[in-house]
C-alpha atoms as a PDB file:
ATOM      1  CA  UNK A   1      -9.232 -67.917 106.998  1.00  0.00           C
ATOM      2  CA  UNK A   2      -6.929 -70.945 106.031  1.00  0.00           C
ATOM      3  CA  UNK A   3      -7.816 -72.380 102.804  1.00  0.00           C
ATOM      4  CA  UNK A   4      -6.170 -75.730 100.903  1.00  0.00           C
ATOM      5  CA  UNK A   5      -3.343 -75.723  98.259  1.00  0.00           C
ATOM      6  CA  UNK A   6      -6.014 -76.399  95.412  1.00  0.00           C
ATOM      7  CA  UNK A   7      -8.173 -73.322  96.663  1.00  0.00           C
ATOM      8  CA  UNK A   8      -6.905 -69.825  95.148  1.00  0.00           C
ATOM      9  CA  UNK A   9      -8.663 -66.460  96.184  1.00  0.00           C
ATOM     10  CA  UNK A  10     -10.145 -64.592  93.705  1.00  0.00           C
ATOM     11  CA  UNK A  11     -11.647 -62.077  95.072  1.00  0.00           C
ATOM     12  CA  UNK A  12     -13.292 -59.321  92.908  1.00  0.00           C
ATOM     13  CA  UNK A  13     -13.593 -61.402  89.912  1.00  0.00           C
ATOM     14  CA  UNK A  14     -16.784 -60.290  89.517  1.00  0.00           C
ATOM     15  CA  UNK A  15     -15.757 -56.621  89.160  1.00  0.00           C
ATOM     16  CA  UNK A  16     -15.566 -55.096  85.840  1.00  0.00           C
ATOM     17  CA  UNK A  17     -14.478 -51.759  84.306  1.00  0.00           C
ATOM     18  CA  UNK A  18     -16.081 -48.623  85.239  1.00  0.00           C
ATOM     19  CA  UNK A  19     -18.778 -47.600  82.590  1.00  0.00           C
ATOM     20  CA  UNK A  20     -19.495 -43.684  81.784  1.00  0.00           C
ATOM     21  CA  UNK A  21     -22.611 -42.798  84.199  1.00  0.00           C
ATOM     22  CA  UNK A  22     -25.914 -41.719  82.411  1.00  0.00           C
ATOM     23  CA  UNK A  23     -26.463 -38.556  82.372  1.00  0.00           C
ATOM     24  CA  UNK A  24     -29.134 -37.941  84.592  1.00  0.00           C
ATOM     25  CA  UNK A  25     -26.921 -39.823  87.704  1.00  0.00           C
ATOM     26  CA  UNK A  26     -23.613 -37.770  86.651  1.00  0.00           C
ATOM     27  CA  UNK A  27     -25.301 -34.440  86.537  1.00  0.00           C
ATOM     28  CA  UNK A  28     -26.914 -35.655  90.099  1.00  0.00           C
ATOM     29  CA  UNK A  29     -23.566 -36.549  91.324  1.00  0.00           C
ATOM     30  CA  UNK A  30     -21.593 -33.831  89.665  1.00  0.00           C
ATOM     31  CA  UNK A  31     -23.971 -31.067  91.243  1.00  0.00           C
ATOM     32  CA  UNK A  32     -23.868 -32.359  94.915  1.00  0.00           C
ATOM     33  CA  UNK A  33     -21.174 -29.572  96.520  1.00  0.00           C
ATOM     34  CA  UNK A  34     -21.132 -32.143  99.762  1.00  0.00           C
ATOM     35  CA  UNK A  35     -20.838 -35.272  97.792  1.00  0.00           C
ATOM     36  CA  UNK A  36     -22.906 -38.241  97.093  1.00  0.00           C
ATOM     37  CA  UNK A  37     -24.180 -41.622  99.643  1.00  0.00           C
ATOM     38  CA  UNK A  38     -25.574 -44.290  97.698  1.00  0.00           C
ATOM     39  CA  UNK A  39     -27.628 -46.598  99.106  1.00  0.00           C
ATOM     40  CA  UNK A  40     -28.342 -50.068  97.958  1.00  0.00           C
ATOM     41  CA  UNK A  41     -29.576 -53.596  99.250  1.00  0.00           C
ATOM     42  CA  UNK A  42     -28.362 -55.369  96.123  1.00  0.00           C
ATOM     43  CA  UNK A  43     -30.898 -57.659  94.067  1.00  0.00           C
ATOM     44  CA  UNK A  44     -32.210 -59.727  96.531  1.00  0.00           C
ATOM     45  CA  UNK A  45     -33.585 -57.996  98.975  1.00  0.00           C
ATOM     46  CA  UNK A  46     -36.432 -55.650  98.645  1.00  0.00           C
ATOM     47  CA  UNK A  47     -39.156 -53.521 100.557  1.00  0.00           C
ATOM     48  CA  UNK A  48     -41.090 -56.531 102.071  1.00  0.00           C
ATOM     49  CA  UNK A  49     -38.332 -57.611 104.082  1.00  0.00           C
ATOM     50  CA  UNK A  50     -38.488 -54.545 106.249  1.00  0.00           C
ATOM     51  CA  UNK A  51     -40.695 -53.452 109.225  1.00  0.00           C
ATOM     52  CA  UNK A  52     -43.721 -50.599 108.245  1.00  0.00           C
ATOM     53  CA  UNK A  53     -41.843 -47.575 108.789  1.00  0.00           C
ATOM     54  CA  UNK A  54     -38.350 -47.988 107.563  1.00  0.00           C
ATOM     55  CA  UNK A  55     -39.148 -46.188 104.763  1.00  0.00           C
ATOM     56  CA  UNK A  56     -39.907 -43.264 106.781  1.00  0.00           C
ATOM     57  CA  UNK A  57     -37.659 -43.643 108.835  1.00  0.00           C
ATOM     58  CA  UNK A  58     -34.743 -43.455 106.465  1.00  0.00           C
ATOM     59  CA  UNK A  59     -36.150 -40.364 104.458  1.00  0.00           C
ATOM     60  CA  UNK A  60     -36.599 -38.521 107.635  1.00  0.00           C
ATOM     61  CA  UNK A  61     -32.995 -39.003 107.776  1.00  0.00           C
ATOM     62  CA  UNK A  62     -31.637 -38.279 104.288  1.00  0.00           C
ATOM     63  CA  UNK A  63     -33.632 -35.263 104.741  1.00  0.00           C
ATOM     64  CA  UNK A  64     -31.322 -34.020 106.911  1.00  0.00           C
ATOM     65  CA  UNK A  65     -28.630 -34.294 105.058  1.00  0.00           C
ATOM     66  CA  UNK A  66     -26.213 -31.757 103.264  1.00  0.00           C
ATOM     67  CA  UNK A  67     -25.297 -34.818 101.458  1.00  0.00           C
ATOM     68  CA  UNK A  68     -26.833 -35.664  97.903  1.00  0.00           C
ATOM     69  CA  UNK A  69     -28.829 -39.468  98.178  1.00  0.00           C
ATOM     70  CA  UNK A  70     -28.763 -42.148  95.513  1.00  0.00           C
ATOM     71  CA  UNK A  71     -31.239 -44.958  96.945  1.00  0.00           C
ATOM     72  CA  UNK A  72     -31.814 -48.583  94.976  1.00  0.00           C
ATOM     73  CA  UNK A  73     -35.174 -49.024  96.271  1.00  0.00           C
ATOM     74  CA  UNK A  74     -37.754 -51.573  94.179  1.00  0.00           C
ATOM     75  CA  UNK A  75     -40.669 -49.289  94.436  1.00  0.00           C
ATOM     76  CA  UNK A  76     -41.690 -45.026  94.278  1.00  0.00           C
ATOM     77  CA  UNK A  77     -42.582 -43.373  97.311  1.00  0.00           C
ATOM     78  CA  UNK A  78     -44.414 -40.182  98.142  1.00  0.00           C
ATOM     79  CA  UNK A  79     -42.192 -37.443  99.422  1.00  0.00           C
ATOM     80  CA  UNK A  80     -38.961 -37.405  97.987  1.00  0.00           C
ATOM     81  CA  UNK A  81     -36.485 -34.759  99.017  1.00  0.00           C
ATOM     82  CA  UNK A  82     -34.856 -32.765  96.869  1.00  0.00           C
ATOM     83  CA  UNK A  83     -31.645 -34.427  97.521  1.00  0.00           C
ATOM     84  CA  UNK A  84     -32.223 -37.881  97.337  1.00  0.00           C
ATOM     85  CA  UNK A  85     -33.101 -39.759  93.810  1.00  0.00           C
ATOM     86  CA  UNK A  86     -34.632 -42.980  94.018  1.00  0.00           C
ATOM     87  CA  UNK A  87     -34.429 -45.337  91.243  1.00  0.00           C
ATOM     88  CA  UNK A  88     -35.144 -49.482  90.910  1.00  0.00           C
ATOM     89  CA  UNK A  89     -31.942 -49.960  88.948  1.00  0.00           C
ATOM     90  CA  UNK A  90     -28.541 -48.499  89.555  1.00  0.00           C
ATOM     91  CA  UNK A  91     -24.975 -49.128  88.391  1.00  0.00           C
ATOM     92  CA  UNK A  92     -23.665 -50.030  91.182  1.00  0.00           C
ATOM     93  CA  UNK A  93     -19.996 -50.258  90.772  1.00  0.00           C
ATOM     94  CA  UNK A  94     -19.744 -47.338  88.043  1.00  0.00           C
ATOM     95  CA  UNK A  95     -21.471 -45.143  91.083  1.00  0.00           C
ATOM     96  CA  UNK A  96     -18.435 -46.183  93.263  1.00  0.00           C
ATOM     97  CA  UNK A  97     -15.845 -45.075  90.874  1.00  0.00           C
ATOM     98  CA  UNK A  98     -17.274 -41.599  91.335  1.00  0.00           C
ATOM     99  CA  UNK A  99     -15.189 -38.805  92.977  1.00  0.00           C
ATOM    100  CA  UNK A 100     -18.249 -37.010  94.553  1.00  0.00           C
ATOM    101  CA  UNK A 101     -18.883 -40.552  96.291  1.00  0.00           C
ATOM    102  CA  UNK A 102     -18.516 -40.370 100.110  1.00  0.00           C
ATOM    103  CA  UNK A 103     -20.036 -43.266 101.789  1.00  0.00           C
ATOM    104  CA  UNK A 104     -22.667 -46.530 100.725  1.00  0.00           C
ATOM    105  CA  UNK A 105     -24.893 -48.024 102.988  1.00  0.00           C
ATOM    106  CA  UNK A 106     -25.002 -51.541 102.080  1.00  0.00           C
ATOM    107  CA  UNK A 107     -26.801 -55.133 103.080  1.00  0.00           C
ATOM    108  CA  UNK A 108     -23.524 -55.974 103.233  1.00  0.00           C
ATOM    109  CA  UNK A 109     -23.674 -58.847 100.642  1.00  0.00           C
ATOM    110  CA  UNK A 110     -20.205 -60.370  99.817  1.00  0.00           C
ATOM    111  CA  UNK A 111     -20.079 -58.686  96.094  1.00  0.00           C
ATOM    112  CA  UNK A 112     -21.054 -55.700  97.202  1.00  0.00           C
ATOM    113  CA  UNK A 113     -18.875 -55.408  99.859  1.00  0.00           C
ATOM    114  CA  UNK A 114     -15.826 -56.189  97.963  1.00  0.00           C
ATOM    115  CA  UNK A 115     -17.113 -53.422  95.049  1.00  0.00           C
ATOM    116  CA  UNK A 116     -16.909 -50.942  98.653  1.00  0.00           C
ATOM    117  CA  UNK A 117     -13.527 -52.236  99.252  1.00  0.00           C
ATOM    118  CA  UNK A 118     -12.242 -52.473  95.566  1.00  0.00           C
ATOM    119  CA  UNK A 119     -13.259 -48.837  95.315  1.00  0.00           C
ATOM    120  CA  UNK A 120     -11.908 -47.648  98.873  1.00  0.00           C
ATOM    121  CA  UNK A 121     -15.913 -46.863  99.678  1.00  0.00           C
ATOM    122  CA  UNK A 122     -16.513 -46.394 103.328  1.00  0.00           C
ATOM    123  CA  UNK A 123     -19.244 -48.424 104.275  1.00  0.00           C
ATOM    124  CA  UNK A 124     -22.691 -48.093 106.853  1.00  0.00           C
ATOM    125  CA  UNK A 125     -23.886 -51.625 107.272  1.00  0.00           C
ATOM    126  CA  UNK A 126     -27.423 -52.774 107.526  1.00  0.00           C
ATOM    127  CA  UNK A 127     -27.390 -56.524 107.038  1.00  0.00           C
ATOM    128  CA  UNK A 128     -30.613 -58.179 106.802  1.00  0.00           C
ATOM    129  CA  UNK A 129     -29.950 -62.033 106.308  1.00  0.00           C
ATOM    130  CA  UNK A 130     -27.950 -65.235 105.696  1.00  0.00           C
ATOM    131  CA  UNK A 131     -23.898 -63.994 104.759  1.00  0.00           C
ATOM    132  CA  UNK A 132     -24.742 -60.113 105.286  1.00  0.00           C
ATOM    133  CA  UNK A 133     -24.841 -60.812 109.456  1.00  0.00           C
ATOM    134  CA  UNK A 134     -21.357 -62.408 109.374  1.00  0.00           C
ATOM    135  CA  UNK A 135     -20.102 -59.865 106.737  1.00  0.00           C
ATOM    136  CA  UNK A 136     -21.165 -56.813 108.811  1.00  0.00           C
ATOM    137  CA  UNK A 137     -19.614 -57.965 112.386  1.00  0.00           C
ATOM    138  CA  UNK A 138     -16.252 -58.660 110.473  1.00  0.00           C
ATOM    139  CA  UNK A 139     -15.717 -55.423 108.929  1.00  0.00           C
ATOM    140  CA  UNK A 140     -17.125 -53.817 112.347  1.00  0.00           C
ATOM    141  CA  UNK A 141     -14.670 -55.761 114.265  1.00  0.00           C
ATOM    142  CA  UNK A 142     -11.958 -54.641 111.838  1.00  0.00           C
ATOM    143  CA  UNK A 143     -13.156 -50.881 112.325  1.00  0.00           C
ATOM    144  CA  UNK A 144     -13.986 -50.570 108.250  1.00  0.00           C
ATOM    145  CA  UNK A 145     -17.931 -50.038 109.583  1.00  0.00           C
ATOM    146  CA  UNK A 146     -20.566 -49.609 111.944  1.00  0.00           C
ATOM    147  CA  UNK A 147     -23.513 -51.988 112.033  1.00  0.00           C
ATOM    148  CA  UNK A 148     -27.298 -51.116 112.272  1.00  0.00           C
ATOM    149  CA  UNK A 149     -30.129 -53.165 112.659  1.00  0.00           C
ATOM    150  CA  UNK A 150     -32.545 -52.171 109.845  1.00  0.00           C
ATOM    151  CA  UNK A 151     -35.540 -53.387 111.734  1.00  0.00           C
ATOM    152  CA  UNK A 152     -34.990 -51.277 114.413  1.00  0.00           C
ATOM    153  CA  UNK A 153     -33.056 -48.388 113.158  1.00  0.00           C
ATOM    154  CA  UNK A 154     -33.822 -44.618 114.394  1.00  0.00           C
ATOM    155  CA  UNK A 155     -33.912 -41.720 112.133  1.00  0.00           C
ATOM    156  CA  UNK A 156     -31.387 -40.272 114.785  1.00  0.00           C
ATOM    157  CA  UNK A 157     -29.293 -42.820 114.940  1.00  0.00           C
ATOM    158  CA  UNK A 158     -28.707 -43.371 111.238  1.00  0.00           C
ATOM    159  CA  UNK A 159     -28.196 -39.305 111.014  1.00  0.00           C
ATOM    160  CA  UNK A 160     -25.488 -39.718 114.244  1.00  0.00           C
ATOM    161  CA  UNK A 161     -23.990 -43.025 112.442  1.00  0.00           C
ATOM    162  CA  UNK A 162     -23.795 -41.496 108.673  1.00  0.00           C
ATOM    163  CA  UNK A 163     -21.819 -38.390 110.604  1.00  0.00           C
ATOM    164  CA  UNK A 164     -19.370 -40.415 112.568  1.00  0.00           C
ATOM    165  CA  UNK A 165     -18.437 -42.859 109.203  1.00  0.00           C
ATOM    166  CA  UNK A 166     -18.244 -39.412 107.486  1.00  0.00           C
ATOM    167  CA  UNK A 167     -16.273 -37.132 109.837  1.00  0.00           C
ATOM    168  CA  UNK A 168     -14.039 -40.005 111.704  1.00  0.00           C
ATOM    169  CA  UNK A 169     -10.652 -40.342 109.463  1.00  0.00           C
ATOM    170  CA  UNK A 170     -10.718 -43.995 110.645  1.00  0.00           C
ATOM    171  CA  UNK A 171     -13.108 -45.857 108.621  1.00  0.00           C
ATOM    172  CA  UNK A 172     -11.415 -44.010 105.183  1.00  0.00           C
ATOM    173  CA  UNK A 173      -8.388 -45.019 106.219  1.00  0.00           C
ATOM    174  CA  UNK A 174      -8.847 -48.162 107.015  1.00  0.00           C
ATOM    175  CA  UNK A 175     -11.023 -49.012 103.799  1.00  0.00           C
ATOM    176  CA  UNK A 176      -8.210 -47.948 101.967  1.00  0.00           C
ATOM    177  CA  UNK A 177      -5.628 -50.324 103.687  1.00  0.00           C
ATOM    178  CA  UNK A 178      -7.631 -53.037 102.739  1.00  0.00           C
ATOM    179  CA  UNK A 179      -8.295 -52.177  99.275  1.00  0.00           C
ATOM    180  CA  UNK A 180      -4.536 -51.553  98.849  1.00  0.00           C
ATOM    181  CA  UNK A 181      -4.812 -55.628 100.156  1.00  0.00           C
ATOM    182  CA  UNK A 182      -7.532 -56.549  97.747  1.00  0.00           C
ATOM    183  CA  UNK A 183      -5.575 -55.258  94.562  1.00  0.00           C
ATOM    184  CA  UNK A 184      -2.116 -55.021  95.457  1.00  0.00           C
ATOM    185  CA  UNK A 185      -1.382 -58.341  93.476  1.00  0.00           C
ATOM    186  CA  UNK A 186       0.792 -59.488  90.925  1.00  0.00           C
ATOM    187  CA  UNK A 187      -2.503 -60.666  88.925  1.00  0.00           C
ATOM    188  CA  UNK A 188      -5.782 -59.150  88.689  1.00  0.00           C
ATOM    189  CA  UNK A 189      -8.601 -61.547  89.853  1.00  0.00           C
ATOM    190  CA  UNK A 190      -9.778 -62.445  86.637  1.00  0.00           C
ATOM    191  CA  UNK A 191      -6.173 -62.791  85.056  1.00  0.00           C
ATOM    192  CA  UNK A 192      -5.584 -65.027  88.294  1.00  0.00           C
ATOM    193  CA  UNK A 193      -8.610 -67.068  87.681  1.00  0.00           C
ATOM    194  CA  UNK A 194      -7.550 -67.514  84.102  1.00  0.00           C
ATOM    195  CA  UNK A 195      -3.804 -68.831  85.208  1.00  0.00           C
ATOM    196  CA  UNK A 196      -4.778 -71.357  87.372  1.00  0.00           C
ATOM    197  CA  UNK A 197      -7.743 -72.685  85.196  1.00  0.00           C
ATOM    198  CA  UNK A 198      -4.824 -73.213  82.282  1.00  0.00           C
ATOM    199  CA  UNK A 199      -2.550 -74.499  84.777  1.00  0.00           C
ATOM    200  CA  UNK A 200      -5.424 -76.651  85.896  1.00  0.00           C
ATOM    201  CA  UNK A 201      -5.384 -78.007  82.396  1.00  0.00           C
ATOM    202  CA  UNK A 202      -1.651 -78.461  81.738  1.00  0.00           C
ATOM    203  CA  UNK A 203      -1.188 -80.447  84.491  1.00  0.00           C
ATOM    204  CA  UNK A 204      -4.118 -82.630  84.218  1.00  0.00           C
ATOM    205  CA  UNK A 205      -5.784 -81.884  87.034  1.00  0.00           C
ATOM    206  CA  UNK A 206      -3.571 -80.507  89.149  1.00  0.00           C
ATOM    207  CA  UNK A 207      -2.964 -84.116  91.269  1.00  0.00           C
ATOM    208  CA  UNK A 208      -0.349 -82.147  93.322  1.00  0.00           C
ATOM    209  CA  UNK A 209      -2.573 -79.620  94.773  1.00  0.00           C
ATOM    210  CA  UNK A 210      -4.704 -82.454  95.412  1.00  0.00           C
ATOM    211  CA  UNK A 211      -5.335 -82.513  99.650  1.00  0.00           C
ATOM    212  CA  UNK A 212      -4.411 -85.760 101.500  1.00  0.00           C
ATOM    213  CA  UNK A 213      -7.414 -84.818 103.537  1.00  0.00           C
ATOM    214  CA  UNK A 214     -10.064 -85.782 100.967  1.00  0.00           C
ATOM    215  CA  UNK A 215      -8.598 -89.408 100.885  1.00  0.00           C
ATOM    216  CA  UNK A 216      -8.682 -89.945 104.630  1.00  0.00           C
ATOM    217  CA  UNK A 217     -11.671 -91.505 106.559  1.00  0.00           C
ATOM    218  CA  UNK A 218     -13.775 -89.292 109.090  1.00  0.00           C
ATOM    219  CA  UNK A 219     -11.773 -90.894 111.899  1.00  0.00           C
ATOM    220  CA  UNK A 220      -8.590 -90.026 110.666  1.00  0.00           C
ATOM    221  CA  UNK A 221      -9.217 -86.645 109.320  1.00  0.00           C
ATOM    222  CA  UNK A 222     -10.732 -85.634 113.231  1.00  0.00           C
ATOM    223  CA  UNK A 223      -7.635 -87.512 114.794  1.00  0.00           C
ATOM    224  CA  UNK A 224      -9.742 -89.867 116.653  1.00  0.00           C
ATOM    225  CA  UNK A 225      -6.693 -92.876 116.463  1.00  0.00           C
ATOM    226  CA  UNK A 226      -4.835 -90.169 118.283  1.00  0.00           C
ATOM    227  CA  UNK A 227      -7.207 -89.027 120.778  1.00  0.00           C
ATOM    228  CA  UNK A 228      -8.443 -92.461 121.332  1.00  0.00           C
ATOM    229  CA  UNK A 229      -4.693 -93.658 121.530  1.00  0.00           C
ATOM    230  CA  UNK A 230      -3.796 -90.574 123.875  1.00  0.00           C
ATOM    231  CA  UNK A 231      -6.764 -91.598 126.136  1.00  0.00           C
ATOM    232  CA  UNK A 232      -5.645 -95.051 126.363  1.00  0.00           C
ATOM    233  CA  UNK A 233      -2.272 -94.349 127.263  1.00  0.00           C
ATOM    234  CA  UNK A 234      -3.633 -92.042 129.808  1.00  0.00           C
ATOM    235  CA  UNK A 235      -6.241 -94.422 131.335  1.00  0.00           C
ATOM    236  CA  UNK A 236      -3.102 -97.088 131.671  1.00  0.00           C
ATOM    237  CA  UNK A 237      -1.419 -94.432 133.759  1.00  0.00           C
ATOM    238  CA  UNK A 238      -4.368 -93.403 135.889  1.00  0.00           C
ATOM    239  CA  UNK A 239      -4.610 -97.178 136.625  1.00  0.00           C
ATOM    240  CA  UNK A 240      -0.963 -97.947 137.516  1.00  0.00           C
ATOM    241  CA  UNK A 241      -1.091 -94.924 139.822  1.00  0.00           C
ATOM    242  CA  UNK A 242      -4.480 -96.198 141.244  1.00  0.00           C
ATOM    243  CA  UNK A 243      -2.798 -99.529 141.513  1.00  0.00           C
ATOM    244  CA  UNK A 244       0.322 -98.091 143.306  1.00  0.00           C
ATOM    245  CA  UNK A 245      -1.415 -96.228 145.559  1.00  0.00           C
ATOM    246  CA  UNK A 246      -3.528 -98.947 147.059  1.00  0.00           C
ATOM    247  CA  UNK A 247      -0.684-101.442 147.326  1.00  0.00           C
ATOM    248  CA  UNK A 248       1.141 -98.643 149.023  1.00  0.00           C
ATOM    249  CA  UNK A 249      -2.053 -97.675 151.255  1.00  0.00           C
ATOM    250  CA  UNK A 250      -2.803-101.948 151.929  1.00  0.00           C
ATOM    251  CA  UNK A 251       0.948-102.211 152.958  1.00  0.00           C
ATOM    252  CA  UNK A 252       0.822 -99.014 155.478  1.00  0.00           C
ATOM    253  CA  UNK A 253      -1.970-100.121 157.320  1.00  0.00           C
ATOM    254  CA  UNK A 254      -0.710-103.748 157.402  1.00  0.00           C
ATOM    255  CA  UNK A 255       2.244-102.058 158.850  1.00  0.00           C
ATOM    256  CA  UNK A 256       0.604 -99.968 161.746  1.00  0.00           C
ATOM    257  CA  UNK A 257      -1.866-102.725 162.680  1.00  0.00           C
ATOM    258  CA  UNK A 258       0.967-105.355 163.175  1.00  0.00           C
ATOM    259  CA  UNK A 259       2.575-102.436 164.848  1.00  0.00           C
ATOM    260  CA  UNK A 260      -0.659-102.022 167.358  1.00  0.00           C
ATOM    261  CA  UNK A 261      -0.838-105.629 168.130  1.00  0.00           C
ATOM    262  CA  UNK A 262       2.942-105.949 168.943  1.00  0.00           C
END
C-alpha cells in the first residue's frame, strides 16, 4: 500500500536468530518420516474464544494424519494422539527454521505471518479477530493460503484443506516468492531500522521527509477548493446552456406565432 517519504518498512524486525530446539521438540520433529505442522494462535488468543467442539473437531483431524502435530494450545486435553504434542509454550520461530516443517496453521496475526513468510512456511489460515480477518483474505487472494472459519470448521474439511496446501506446488511456491521479497534487501530489518533512526538524528529530524500533507487543513488535504471550484465552474456552464436554450426556445416560438398570425 502507498506509504509517505518519512515512513520506511521494516518488516520482520521482530524476527531474531534461530535458537537450537529443546530436545524433547527436535527428537519430535526429527522422528516424524512425513514431516511436522505446527499449529499456533499466537499469545492472544486462547480456548475460550472458540465454539464447544473445536477441540474435537481438530483432533479428529490430526488424527488422521501421517503428518507429526505440534499444537500451542493454553490448556491439556484428554485424548492425545500419538502424533500430535500439545504444549502451552512453543518457540515459534525456531520451529519454523526446521527442515521436517511442512505447513503452520496460523490466526494469521501480522508477526506471525511474516515469521511464515520469513521462513518460506506455507500457511492454513484460521483468523479469529481484529487484523487476522484482513491478513487471511490477502494472502488468500494472493494464492499463499486458504482460509477457514474456526467457528465453523469440519474435521473433513480441515483434513481436505491441510492435503491441498500440502500436495498443491502452488502455495510453496508462492510463499517462497514472497519471502525472496521480504529479505531480498540491501539491509536486514533491524540494520534498516537502525540507519534511518541515526539518519533521523543527523539530520535533526529529518525536516525533508517531512509530508506537506500534515501542514495542510482538512479542506485542502480532501481537495475540496478543487471540487468546490470544479462544481462552480460547472454550474456556470449548466446555466449559460440553460440560458441559451431558452432564449433560443422564446425566440422560435416568437418566430412561428408571428408566422401563424401573418
Amino acid at each position: 500500500r502507498p506509504v509517505l517519504p518519512g515512513v520506511v518498512e521494516i518488516a520482520g524486525l521482530h524476527i531474531p536468530e534461530p535458537k537450537p530446539l529443546p530436545k524433547d521438540l527436535k527428537d519430535f520433529m526429527d522422528g516424524a518420516e512425513h514431516g511436522v505442522i505446527l499449529m499456533s494462535f499466537g499469545s492472544n488468543v486462547g480456548s475460550s474464544w472458540f465454539v464447544e467442539g473445536f477441540e474435537n473437531t481438530i483432533l479428529s483431524a490430526f488424527r488422521q494424519l501421517p503428518q507429526r502435530v505440534l499444537w500451542k494450545w493454553d490448556r491439556d486435553l484428554p485424548n492425545i494422539p500419538p502424533n500430535v504434542k500439545l504444549s502451552q509454550w512453543l518457540p515459534q520461530n525456531d520451529i519454523l527454521v526446521h527442515p521436517k516443517i511442512r505447513l503452520f496453521i496460523t490466526h494469521c496475526g501480522i508477526l506471525s505471518t511474516q515469521e511464515a513468510i520469513y521462513r518460506r512456511v506455507p500457511i492454513l489460515a484460521l483468523p479469529v479477530f481484529c487484523d487476522q480477518m484482513d491478513n487471511a483474505v490477502s494472502l488468500a487472494r494472493q494464492n499463499l493460503t486458504i482460509r477457514l472459519d474456526p467457528q465453523s470448521i469440519t474435521t473433513d474439511q480441515l483434513l481436505d484443506t491441510i492435503q491441498e496446501i500440502l500436495s498443491n506446488p502452488v502455495y510453496k511456491r508462492n510463499i517462497e516468492r514472497m519471502g525472496d521479497l521480504m529479505t531480498d534487501m540491501p539491509l536486514t530489518s533491524r540494520q534498516q531500522a537502525v540507519f534511518w533512526s541515526e539518519y533521523a538524528i543527523r539530520h535533526q529530524g529529518a525536516a525533508h521527509l517531512h509530508s506537506a500533507a500534515a501542514d495542510m487543513s482538512w479542506t485542502q488535504l480532501l481537495l475540496l477548493d478543487v471540487v468546490a471550484t470544479g462544481l462552480l465552474i460547472f454550474l456556470v456552464v449548466l446555466w449559460l446552456v440553460k440560458y441559451l436554450f431558452l432564449s433560443v426556445l422564446r425566440r422560435f416560438i416568437f418566430f412561428i406565432s408571428k408566422f401563424k398570425v401573418d
